[in-house]
N, C-alpha and C. Protein backbone atom coordinates (compact mmCIF):
# COMPACT_ATOMS: atom_id res chain seq x y z
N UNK A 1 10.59 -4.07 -36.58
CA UNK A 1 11.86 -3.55 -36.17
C UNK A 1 11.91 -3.50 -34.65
N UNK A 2 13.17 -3.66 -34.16
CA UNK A 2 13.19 -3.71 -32.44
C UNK A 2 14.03 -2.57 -32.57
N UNK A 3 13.79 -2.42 -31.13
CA UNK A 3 14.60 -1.17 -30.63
C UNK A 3 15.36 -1.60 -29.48
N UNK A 4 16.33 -0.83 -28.75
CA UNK A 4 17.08 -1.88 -27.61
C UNK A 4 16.52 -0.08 -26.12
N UNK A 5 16.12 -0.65 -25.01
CA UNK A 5 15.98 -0.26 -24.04
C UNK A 5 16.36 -0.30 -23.30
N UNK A 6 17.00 1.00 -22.01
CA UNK A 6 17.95 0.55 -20.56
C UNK A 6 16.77 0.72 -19.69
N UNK A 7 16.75 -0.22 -19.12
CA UNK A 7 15.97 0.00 -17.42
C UNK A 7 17.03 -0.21 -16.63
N UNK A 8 17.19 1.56 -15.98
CA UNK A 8 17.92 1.41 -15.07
C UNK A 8 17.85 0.38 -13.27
N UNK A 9 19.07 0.53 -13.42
CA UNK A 9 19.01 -0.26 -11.33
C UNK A 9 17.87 0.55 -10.62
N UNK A 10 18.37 1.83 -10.70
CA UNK A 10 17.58 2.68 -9.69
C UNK A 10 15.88 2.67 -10.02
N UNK A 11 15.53 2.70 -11.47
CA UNK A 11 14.29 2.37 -11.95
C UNK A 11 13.57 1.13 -11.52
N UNK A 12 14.41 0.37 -11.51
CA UNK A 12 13.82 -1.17 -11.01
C UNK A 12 13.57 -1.22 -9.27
N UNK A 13 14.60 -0.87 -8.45
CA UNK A 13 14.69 -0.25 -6.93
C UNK A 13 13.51 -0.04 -6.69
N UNK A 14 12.98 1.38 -7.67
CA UNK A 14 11.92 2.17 -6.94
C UNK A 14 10.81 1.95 -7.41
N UNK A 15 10.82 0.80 -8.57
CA UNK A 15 9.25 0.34 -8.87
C UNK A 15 9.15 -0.79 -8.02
N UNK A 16 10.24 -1.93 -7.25
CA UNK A 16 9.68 -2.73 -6.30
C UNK A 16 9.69 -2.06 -5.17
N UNK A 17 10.07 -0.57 -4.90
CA UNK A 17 9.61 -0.07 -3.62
C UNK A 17 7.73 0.66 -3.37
N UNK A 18 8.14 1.23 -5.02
CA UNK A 18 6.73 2.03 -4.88
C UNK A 18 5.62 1.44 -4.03
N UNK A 19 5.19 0.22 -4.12
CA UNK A 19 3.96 -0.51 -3.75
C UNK A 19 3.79 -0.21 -2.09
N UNK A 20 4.58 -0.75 -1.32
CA UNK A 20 4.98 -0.44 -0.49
C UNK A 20 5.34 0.85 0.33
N UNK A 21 5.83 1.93 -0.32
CA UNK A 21 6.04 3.12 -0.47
C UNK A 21 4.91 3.85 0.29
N UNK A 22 3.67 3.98 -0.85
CA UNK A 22 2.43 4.18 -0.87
C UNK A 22 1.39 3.60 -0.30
N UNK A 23 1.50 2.48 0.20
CA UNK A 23 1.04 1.77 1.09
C UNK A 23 0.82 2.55 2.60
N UNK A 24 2.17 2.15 2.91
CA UNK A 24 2.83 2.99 4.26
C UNK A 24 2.20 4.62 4.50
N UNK A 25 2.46 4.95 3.55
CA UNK A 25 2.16 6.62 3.48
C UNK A 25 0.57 7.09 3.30
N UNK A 26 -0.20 5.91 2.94
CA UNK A 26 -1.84 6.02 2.67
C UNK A 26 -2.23 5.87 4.32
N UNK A 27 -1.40 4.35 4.57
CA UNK A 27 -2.31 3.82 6.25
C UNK A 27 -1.81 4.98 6.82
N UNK A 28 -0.72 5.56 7.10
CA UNK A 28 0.03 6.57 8.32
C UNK A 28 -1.04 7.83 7.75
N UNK A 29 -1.17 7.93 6.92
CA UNK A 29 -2.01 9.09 6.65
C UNK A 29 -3.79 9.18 7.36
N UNK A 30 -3.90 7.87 7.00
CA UNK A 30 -5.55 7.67 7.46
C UNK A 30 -5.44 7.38 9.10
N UNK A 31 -4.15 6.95 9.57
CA UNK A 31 -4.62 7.07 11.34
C UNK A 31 -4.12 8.12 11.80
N UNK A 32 -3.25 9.15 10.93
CA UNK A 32 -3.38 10.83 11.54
C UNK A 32 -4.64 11.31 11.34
N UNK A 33 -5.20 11.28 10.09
CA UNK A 33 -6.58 11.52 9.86
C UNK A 33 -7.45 11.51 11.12
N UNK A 34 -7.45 9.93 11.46
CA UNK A 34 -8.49 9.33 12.59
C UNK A 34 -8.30 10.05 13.90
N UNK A 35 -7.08 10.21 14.01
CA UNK A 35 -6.58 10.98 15.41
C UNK A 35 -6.88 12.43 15.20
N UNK A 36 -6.85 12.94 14.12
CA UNK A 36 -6.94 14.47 14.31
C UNK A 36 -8.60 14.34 14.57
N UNK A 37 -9.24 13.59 13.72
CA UNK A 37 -10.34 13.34 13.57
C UNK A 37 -11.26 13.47 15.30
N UNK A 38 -10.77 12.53 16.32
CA UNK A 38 -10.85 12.16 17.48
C UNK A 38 -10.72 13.74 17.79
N UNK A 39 -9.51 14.31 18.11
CA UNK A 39 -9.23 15.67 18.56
C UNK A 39 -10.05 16.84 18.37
N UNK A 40 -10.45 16.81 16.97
CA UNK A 40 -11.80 17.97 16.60
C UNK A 40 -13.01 17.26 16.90
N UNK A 41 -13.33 16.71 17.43
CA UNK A 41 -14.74 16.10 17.32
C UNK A 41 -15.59 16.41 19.03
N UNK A 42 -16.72 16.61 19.05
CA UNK A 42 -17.03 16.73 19.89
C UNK A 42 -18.18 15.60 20.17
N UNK A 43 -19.47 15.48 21.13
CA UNK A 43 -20.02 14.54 21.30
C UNK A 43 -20.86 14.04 20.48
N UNK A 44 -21.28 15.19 19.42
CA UNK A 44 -22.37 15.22 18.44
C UNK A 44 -21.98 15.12 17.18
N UNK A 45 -20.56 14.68 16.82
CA UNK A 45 -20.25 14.24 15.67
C UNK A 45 -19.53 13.10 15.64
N UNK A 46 -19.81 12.08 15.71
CA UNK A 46 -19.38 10.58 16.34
C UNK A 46 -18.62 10.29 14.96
N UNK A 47 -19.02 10.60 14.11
CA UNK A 47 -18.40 9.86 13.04
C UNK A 47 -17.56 10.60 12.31
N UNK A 48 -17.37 12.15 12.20
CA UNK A 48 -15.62 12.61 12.03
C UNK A 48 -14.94 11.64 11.82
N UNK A 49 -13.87 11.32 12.72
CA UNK A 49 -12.81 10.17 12.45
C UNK A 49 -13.57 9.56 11.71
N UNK A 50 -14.45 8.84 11.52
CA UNK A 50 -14.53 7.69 10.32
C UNK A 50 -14.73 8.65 9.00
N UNK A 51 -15.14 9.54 8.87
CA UNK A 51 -15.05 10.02 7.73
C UNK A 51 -13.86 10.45 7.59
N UNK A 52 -12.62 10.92 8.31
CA UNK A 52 -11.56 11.58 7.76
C UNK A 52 -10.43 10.39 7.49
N UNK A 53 -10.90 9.44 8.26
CA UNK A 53 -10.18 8.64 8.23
C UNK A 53 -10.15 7.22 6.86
N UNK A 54 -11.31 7.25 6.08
CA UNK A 54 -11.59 5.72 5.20
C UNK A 54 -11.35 6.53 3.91
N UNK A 55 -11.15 7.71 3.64
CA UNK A 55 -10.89 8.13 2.05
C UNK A 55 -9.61 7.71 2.03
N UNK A 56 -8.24 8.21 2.52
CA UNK A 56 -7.39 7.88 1.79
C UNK A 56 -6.91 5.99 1.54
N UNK A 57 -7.72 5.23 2.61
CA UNK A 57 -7.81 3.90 2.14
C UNK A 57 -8.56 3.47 1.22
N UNK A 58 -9.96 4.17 1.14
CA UNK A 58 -10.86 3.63 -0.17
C UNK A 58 -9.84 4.29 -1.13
N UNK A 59 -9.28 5.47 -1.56
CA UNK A 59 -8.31 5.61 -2.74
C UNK A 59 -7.70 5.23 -3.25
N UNK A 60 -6.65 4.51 -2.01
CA UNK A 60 -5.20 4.17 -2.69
C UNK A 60 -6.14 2.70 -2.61
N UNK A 61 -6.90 1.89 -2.60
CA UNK A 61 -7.86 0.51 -2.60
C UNK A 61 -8.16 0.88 -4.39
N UNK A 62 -8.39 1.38 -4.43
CA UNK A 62 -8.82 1.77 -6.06
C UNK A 62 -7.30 1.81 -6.95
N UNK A 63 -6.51 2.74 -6.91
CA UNK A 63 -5.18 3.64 -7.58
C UNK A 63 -4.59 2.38 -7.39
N UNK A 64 -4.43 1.34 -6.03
CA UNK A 64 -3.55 0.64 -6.01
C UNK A 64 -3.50 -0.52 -6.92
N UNK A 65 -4.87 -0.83 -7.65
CA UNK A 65 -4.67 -2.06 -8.80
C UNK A 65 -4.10 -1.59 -10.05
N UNK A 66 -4.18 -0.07 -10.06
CA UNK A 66 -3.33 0.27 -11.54
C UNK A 66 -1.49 0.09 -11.11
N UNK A 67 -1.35 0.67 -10.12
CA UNK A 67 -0.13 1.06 -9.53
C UNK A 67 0.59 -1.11 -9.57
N UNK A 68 -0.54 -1.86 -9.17
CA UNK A 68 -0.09 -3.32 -9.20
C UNK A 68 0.46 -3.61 -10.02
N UNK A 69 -0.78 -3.22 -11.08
CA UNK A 69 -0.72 -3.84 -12.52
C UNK A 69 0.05 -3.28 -13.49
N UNK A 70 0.64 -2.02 -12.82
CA UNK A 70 1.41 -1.65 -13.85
C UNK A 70 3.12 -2.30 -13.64
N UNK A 71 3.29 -2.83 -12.28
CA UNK A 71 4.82 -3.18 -11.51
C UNK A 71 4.40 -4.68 -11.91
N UNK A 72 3.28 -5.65 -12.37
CA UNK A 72 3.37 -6.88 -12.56
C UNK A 72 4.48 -7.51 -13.31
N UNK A 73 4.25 -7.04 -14.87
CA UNK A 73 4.81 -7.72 -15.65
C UNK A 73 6.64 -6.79 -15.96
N UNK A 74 6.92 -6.08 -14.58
CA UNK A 74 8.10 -5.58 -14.98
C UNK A 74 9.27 -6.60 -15.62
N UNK A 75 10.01 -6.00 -16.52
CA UNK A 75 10.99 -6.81 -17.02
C UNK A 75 12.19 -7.57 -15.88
N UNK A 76 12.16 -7.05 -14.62
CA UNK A 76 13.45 -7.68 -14.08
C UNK A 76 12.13 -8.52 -13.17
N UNK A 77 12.34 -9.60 -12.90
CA UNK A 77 11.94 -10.29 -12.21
C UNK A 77 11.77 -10.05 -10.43
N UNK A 78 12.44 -9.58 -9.95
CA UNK A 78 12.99 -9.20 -8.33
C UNK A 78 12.13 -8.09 -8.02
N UNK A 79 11.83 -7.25 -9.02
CA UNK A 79 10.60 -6.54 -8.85
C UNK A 79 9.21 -6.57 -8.44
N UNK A 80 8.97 -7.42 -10.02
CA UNK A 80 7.67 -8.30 -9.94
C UNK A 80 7.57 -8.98 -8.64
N UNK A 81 8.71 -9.67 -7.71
CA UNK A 81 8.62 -10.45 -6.87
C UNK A 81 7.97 -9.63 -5.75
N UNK A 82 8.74 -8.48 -5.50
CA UNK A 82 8.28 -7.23 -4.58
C UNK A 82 7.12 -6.63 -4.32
N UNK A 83 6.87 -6.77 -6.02
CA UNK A 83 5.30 -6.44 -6.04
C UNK A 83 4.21 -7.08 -5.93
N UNK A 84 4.39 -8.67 -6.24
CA UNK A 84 3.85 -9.45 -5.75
C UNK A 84 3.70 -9.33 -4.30
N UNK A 85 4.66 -9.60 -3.83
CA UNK A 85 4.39 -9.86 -2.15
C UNK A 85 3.74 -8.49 -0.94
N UNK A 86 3.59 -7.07 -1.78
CA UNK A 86 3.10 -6.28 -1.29
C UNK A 86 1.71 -6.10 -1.58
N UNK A 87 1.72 -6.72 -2.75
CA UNK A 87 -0.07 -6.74 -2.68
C UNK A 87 -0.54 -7.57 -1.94
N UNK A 88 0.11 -9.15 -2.00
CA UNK A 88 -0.60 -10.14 -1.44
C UNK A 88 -0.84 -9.56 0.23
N UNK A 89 0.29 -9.14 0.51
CA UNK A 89 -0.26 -8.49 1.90
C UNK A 89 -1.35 -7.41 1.95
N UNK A 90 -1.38 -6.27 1.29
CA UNK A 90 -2.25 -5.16 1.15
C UNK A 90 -3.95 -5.73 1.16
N UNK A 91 -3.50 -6.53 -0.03
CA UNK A 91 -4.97 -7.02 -0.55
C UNK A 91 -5.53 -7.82 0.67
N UNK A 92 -4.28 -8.95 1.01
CA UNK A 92 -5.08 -9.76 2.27
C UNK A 92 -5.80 -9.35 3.69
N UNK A 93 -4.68 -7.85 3.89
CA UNK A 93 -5.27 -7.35 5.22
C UNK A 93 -6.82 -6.54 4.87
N UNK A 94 -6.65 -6.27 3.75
CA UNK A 94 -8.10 -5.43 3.33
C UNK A 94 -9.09 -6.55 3.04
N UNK A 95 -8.81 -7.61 2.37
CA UNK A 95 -9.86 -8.49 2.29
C UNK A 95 -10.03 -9.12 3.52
N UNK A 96 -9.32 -9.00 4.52
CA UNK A 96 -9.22 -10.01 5.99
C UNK A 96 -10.59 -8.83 6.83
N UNK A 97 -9.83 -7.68 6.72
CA UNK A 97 -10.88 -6.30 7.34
C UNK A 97 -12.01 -6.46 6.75
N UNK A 98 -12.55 -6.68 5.72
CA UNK A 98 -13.84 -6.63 5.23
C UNK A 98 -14.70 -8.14 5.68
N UNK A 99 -14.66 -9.09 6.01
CA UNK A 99 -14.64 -10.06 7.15
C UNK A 99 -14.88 -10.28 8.48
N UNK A 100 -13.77 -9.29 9.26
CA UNK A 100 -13.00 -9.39 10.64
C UNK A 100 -13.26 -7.93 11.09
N UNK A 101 -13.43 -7.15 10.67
CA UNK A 101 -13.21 -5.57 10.92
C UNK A 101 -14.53 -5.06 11.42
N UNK A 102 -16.06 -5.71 10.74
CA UNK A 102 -17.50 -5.46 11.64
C UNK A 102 -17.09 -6.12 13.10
N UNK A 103 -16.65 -6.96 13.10
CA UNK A 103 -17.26 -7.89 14.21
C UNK A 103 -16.25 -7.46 15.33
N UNK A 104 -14.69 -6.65 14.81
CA UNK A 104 -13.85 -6.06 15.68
C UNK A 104 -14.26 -4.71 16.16
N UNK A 105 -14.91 -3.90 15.21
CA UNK A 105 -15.27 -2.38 15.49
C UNK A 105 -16.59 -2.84 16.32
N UNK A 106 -17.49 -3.66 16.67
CA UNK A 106 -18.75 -4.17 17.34
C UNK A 106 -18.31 -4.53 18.69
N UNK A 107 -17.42 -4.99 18.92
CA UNK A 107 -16.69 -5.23 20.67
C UNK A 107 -16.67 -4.19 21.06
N UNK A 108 -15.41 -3.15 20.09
CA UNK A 108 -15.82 -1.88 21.52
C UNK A 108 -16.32 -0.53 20.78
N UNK A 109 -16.51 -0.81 19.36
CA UNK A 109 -18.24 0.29 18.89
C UNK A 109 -17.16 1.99 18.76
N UNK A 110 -18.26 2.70 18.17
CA UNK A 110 -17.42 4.09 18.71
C UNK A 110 -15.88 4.59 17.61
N UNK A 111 -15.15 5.13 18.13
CA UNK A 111 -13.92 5.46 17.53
C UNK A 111 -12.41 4.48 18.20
N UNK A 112 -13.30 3.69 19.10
CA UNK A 112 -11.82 2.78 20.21
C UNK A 112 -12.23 1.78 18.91
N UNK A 113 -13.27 1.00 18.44
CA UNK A 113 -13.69 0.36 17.02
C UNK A 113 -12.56 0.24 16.04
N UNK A 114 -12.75 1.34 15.97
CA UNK A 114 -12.28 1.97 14.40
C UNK A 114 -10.64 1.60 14.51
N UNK A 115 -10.30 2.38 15.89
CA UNK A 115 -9.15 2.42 15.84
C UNK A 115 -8.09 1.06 16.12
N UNK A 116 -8.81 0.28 16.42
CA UNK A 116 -8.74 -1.20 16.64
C UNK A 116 -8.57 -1.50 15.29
N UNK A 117 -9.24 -1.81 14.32
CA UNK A 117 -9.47 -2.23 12.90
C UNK A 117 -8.33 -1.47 12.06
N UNK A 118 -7.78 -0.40 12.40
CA UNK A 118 -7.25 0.31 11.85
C UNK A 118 -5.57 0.51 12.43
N UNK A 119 -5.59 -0.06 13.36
CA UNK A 119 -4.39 -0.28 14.33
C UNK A 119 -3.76 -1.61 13.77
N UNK A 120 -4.89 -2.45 13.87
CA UNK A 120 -4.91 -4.03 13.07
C UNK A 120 -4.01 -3.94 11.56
N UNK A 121 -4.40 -2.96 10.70
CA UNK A 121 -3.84 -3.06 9.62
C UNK A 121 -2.49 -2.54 9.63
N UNK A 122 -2.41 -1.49 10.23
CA UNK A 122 -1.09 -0.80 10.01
C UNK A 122 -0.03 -1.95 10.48
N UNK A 123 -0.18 -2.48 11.81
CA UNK A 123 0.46 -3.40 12.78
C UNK A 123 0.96 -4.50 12.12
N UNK A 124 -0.18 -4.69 11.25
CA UNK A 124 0.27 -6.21 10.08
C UNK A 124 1.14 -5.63 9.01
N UNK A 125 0.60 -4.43 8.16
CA UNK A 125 1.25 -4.12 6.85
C UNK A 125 3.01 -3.34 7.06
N UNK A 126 2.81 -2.36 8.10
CA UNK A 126 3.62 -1.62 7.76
C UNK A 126 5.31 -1.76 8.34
N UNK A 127 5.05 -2.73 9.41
CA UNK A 127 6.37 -2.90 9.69
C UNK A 127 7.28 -3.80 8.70
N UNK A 128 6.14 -4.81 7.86
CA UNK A 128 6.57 -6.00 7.23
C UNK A 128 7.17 -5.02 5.40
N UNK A 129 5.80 -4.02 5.30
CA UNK A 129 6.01 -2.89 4.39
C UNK A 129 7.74 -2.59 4.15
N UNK A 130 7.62 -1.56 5.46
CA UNK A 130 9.06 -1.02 5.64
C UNK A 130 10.41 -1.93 5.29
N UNK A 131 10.49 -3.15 5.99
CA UNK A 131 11.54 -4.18 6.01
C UNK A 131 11.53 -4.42 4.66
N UNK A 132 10.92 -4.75 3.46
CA UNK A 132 10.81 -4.92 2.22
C UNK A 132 11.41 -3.96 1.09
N UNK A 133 11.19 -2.54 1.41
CA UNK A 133 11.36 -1.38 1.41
C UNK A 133 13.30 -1.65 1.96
N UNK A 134 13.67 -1.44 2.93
CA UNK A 134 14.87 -1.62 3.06
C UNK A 134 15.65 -2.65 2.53
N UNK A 135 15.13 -3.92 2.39
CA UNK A 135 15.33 -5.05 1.83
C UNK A 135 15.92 -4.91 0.55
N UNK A 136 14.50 -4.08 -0.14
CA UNK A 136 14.63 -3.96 -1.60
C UNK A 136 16.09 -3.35 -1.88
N UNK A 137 16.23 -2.17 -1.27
CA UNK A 137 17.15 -1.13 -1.10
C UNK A 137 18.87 -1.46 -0.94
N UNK A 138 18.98 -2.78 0.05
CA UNK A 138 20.11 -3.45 -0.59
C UNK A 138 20.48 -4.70 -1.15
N UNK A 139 19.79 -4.70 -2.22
CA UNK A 139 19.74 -6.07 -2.76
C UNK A 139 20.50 -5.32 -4.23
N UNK A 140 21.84 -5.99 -4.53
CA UNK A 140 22.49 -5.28 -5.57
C UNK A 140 21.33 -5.31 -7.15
N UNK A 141 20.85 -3.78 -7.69
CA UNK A 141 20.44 -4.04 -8.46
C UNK A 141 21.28 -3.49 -9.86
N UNK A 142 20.89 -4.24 -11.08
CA UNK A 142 22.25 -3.83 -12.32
C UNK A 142 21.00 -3.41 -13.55
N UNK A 143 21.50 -2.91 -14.25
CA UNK A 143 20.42 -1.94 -15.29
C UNK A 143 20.35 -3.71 -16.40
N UNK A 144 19.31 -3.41 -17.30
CA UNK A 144 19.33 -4.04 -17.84
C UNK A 144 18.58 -3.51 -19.29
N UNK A 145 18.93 -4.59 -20.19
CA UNK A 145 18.93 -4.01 -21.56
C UNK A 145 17.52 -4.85 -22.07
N UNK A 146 16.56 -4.15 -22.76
CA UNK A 146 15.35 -5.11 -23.16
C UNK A 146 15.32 -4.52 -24.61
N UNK A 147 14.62 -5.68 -25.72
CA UNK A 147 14.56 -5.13 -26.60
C UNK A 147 12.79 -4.66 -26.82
N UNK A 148 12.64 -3.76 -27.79
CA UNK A 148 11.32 -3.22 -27.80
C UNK A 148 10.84 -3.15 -28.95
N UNK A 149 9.43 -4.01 -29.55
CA UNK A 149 9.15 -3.98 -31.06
C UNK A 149 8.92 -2.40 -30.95
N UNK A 150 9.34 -1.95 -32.60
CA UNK A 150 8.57 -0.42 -33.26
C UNK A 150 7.93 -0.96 -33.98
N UNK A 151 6.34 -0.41 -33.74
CA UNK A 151 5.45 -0.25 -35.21
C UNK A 151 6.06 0.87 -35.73
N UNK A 152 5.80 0.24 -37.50
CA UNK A 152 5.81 1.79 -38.13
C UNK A 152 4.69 1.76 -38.89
């Protein structure tokens, strides 16, 4: 037996925004981190900022393949597209950093390092993030009707 389902406009909107969303709000979070990090730290704790600063990226690095995989196979297509293209960026700047990011934090070492590597990502993800995010936002979206097997 099928059943008939609405996915709303606004539902579809904010699952090709989420990716992006959370993105934005993880990196801005981890270079306040790094900066507050810098501010409390004195000479004998060098690595503060790096510790306050790599949890909320190792997190949302983890949360973010469910959060992918769950916006993949959405029913409207324009979504999926959204979500596609925010991982491919997410994933690439993180797989590019794991590469590029020793040999950048090794020039100038320290927390100027870090913040280099970490300046690097935001600089790439989040402006391109945002625009996608607005993008998404007026691109006319219309509810749509799916049907849904019931087991009984």
């Amino acid at each position: 037996m099928k059943a008939k389902r609405v996915i709303t406009a606004s539902s579809s909107r904010f699952s090709a925004q989420l990716f992006n969303l959370i993105t934005v709000g993880v990196l801005l979070a981890s270079l306040t981190a790094l900066l507050l990090g810098k501010l409390l730290v004195s000479q004998k704790i060098g690595f503060l900022p790096l510790v306050l600063s790599l949890p909320p990226i190792m997190i949302w690095l983890g949360a973010s393949i469910f959060v992918y995989a769950s916006i993949a196979h959405h029913p409207n297509p324009r979504t999926a597209y959204y979500n596609k293209w925010a991982g491919y960026r997410y994933y690439g700047v993180m797989g590019g950093l794991v590469v590029f990011g020793q040999p950048l934090y090794d020039m100038l070492g320290g927390w100027q390092g870090l913040m280099l590597v970490l300046g690097l990502a935001i600089a790439i993800i989040v402006p391109w993030a945002l625009f996608d995010v607005f993008k998404a936002a007026r691109e006319p979206w219309q509810d749509m009707t799916i049907e849904v097997a019931i087991n009984e």
